[in-house]
Protein backbone atom coordinates (compact mmCIF):
# COMPACT_ATOMS: atom_id res chain seq x y z
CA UNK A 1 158.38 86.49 139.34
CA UNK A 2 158.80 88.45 136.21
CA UNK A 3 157.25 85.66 134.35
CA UNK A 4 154.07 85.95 136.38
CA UNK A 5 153.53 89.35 135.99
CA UNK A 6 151.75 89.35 132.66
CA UNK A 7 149.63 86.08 133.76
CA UNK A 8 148.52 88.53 137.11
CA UNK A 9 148.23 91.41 134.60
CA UNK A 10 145.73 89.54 132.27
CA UNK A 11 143.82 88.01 135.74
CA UNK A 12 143.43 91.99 136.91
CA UNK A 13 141.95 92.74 133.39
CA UNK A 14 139.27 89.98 133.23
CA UNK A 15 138.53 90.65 136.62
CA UNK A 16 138.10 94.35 136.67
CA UNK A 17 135.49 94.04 133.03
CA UNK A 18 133.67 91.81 135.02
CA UNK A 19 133.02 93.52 137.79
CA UNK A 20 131.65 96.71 135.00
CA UNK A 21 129.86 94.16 133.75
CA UNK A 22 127.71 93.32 136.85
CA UNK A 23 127.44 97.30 136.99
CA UNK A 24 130.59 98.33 139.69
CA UNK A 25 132.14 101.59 138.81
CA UNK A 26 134.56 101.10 142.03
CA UNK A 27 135.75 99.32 144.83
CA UNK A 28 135.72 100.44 147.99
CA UNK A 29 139.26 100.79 150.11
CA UNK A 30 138.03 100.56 153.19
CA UNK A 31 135.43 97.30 153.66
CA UNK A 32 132.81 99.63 155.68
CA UNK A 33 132.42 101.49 152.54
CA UNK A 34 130.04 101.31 149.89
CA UNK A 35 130.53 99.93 146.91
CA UNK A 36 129.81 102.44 143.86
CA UNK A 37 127.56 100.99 140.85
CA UNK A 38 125.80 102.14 137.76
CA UNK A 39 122.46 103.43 137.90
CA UNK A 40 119.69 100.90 136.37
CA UNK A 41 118.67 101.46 133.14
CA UNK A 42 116.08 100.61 130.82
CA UNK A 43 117.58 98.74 127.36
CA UNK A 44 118.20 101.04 124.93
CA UNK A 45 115.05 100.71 122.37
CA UNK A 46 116.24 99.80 118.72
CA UNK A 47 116.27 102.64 116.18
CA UNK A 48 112.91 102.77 114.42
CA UNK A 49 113.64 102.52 110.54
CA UNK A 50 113.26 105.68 109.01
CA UNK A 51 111.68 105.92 105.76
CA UNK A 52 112.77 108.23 102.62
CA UNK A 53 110.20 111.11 101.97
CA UNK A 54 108.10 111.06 98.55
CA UNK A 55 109.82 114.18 97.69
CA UNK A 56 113.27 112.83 98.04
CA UNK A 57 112.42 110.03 95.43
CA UNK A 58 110.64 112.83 93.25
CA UNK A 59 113.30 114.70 92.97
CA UNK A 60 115.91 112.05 91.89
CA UNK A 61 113.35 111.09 89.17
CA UNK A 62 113.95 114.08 87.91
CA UNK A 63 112.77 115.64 84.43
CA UNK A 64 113.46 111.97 83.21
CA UNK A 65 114.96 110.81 80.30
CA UNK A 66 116.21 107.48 80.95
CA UNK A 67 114.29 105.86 79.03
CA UNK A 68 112.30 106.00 75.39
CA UNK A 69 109.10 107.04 76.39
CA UNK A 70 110.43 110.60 78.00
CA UNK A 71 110.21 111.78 74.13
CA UNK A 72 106.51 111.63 73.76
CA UNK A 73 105.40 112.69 77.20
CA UNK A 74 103.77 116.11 78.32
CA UNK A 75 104.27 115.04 82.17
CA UNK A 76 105.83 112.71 84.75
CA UNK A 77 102.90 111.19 86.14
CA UNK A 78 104.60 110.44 90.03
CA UNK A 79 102.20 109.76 92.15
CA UNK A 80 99.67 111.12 94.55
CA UNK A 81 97.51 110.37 98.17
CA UNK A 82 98.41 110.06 101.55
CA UNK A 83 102.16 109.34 101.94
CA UNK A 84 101.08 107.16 105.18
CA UNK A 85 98.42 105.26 103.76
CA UNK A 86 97.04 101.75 105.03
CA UNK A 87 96.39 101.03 100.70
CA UNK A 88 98.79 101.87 98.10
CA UNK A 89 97.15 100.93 94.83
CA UNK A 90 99.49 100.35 91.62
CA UNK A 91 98.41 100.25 88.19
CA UNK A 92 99.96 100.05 84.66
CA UNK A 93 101.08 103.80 83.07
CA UNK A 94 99.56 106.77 82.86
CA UNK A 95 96.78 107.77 79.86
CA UNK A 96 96.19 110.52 77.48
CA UNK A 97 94.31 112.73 80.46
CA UNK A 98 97.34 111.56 83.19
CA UNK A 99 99.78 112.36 80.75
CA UNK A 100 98.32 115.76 80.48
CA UNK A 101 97.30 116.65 83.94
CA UNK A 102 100.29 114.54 85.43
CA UNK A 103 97.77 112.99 88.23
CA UNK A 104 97.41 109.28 87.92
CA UNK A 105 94.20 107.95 87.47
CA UNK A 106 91.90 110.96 86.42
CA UNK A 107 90.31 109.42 83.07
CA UNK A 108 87.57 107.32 83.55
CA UNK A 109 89.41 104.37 84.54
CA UNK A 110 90.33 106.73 87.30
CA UNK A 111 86.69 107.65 87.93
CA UNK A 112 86.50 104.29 88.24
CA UNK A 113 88.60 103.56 90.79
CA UNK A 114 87.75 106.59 93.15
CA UNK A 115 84.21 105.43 93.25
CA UNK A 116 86.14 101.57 94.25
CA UNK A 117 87.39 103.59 96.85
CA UNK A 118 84.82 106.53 98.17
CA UNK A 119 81.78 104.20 97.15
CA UNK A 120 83.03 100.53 97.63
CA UNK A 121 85.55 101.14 100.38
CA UNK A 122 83.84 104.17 101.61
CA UNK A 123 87.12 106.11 101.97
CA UNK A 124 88.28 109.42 100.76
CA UNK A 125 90.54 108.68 97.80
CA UNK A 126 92.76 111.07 99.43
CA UNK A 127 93.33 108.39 101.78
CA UNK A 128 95.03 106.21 99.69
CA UNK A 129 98.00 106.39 97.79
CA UNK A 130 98.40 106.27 93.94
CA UNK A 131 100.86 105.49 91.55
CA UNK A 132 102.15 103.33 87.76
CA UNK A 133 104.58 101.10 87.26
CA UNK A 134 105.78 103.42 84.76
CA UNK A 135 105.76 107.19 85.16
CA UNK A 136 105.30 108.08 81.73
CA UNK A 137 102.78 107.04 79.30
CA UNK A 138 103.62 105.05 76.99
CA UNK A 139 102.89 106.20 72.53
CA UNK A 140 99.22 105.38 71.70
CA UNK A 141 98.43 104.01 75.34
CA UNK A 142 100.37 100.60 74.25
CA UNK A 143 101.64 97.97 76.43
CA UNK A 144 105.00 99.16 78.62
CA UNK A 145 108.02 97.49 77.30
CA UNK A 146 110.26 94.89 79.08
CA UNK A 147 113.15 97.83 79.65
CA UNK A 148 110.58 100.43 80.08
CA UNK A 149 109.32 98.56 83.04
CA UNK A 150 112.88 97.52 84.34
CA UNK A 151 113.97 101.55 84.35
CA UNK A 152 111.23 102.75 86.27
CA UNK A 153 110.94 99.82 88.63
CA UNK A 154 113.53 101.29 91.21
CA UNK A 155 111.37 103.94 91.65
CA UNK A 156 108.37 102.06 91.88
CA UNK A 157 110.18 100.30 94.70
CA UNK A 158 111.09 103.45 96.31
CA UNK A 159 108.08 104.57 96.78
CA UNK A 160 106.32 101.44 98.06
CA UNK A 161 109.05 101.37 100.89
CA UNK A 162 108.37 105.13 101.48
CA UNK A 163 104.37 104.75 102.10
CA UNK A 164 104.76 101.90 104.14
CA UNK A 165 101.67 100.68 103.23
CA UNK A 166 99.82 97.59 104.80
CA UNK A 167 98.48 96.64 102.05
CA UNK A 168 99.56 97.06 98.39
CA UNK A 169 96.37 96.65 95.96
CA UNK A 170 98.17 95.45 92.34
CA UNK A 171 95.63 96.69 89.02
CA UNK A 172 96.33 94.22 86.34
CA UNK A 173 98.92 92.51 84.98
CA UNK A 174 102.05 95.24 84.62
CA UNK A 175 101.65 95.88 88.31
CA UNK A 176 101.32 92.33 89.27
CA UNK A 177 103.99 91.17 87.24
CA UNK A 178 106.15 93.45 88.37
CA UNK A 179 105.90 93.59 91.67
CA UNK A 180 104.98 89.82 92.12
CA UNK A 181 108.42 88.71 89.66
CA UNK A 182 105.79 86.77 88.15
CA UNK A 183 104.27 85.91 84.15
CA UNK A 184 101.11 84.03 85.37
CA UNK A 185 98.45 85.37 84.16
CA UNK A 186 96.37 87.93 86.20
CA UNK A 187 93.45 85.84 85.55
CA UNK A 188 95.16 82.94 88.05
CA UNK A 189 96.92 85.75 90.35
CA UNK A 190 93.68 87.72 90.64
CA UNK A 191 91.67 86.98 94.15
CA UNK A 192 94.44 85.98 95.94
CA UNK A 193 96.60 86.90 98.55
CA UNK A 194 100.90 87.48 97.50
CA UNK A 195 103.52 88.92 99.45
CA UNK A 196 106.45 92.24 98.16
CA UNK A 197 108.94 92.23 100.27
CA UNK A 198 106.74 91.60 103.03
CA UNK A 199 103.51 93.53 102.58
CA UNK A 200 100.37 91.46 101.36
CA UNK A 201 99.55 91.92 98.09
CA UNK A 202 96.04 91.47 96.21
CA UNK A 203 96.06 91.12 92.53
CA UNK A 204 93.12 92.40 90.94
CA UNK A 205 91.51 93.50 87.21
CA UNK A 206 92.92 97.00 85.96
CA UNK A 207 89.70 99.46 85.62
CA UNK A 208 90.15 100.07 82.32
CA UNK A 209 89.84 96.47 81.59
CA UNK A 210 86.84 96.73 83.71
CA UNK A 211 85.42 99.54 81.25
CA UNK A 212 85.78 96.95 78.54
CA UNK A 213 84.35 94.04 80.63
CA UNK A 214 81.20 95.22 83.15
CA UNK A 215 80.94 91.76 84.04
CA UNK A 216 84.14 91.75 85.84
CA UNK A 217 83.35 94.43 88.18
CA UNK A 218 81.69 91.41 91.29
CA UNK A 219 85.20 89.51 90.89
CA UNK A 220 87.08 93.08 91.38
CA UNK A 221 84.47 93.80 94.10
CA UNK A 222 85.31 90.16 95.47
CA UNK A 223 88.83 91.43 95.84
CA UNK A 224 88.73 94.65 97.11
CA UNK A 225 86.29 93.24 100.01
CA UNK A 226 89.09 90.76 100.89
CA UNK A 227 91.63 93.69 101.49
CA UNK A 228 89.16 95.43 103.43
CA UNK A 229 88.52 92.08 105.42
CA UNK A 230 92.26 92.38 106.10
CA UNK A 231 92.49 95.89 107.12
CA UNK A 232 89.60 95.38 109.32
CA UNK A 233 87.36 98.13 107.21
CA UNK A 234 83.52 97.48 107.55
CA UNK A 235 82.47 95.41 104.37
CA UNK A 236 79.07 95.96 102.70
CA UNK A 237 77.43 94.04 100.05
């Protein structure tokens, strides 16, 4: 008999989490009585990601130093727009009149792309968000370096995850490369559709290569029309 008690034990056990499983909180000593069970409920909905603020990432960047180019810079050049938008556009480093300023995109390649946005896109550039691969510029508006790009990058990856966006628009080769993990040349990436870590990405011409080549304005136009195609945003011609 002793043998059998643990056996009977065990039998109670499996019996009794069975019967909470199929909702019974108690059983009833008396057979006219009711048996007790949980209360339906709805499934619990799954937590909803939550995504770090702009500020946040901001503020570990820091007055940075961690790499070369925080000895000639006047200002961090962050980012700025809508922290929700649909478009987050990325281009290369900030200029002489970013640099002093610390906005991105104020020169006239930044004139350039507000009127892609307000005139082409018709939307406030307010609307969108804005930001470099790297947040400082670089001496004499040169190229970024290899570890210049790789330092900033986290960052840069920070804050696409933070805005969310639907779309991430990619302006020339730095921003395509780097997001993308790609060397092909923005000539083949340009006009076509890529994917970061799950949001669509469209490669296109930086403006300030635009300002050096009018004629490539209709294949940049060409572009942008496809990621307003996607974001089903009223195209013109």
């Amino acid at each position: 008999m002793q043998d059998s008690v643990p056996e009977l034990a065990k039998d109670l056990l499996t019996h009794v989490v069975a019967l909470r499983e199929m909702g019974v909180l108690a059983v009833a000593k008396d057979p006219g009585e009711p048996v007790v069970t949980a209360p339906a409920t709805a499934p619990a909905a799954p937590a909803a990601s939550v995504r770090e603020p702009l500020g946040e990432i901001r503020h570990d960047l820091g007055a940075c130093d961690r790499c070369r180019l925080a000895r000639g810079r006047e200002n961090i050049v962050f980012g700025s727009g809508n922290p929700d938008a649909r478009i987050l556009f990325v281009g290369e480093g900030p200029g002489k009149d970013e640099d002093e300023s610390g906005e991105p995109f104020v020169g006239r390649a930044g004139q350039l792309l507000t009127d892609i946005v307000e005139k082409g896109m018709r939307l406030p550039r307010a609307e969108v968000y804005i930001c470099n691969v790297v947040k400082c510029r670089p001496p004499g508006n040169r190229n970024p370096e290899e570890d210049e790009v790789a330092t900033c990058a986290p960052f840069l990856e920070r804050q696409v995850a933070s805005v969310a966006p639907e779309v991430v628009v990619a302006l020339g080769k730095f921003a395509a490369h780097t997001l993308l993990d790609s060397t092909v040349p923005i000539t083949r990436l340009r006009g076509q559709w890529h994917e970061y870590r799950g949001i669509p990405v469209m490669p296109t011409f930086h403006p300030a290569h635009l300002l050096r080549n009018p004629a490539l304005k209709r294949e940049v136009w060409t572009d942008i029309q496809q990621v307003m195609r996607h974001l089903g945003l009223p195209v013109g011609t």
